[in-house]
Protein backbone atom coordinates (compact mmCIF):
# COMPACT_ATOMS: atom_id res chain seq x y z
CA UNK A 1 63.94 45.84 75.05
CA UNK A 2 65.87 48.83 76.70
CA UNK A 3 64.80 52.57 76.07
CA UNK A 4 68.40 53.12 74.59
CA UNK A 5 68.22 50.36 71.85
CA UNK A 6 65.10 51.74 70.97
CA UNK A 7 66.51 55.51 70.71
CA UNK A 8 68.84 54.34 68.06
CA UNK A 9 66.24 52.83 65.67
CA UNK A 10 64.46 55.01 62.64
CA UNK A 11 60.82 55.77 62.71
CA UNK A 12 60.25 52.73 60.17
CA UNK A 13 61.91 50.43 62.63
CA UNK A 14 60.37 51.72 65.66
CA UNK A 15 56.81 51.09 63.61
CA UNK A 16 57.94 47.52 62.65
CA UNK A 17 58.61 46.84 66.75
CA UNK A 18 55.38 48.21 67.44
CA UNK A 19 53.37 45.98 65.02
CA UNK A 20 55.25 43.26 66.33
CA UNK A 21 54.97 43.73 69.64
CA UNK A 22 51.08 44.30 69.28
CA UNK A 23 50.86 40.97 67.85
CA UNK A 24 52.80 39.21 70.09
CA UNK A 25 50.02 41.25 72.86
CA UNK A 26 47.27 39.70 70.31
CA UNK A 27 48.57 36.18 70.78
CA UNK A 28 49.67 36.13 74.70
CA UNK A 29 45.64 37.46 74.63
CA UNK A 30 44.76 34.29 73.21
CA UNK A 31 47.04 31.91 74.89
CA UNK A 32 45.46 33.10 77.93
CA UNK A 33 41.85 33.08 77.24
CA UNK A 34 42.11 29.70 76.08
CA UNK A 35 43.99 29.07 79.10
CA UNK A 36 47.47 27.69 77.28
CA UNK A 37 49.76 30.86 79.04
CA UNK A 38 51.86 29.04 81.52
CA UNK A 39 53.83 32.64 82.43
CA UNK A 40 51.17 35.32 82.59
CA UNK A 41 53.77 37.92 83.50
CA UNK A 42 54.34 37.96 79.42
CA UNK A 43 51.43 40.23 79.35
CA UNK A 44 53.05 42.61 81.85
CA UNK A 45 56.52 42.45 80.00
CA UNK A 46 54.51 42.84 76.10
CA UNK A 47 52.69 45.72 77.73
CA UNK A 48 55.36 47.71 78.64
CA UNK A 49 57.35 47.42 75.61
CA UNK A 50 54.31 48.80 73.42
CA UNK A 51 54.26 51.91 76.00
CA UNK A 52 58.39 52.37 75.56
CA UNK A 53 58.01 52.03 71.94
CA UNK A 54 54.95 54.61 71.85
CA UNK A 55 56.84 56.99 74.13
CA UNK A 56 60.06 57.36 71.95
CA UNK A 57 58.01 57.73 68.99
CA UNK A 58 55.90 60.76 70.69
CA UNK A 59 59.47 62.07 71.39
CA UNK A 60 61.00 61.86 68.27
CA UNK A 61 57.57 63.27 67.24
CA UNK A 62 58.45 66.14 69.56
CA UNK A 63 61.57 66.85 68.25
CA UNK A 64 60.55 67.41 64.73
C-alpha cells in the first residue's frame, strides 16, 4: 500500500489497516516457523506497511 492511499484514509481506517496488517505479520510468523512460507519476502513487505501506517498516524497525530 502507497503512502498517498494511506494519507487519504480517517484515523478509524488507518487503525483498521493496522490491525490487519499486524495479523497478517502474526500469521506470515507462523507460516514460517512451521516452515509452510514459500515467499519469505512477505515478512519484509508486512513489515513495512505496519511502519507506513504507524508513520502517517504519528503525523496526523502531529497535526492536531
Amino acid at each position: 500500500m502507497k503512502a498517498t492511499e494511506l494519507r487519504q484514509k480517517n484515523d478509524a481506517d488507518l487503525a483498521k489497516e493496522l490491525l490487519d496488517l499486524r495479523k497478517a505479520q502474526f500469521s506470515l510468523r507462523m507460516q514460517l516457523a512451521t516452515q509452510q512460507l514459500s515467499n519469505s519476502s512477505q515478512l519484509g513487505k508486512v513489515r513495512k506497511d505496519i511502519a507506513r501506517v504507524k508513520t502517517i498516524q504519528s503525523e496526523k497525530a502531529a497535526a492536531k
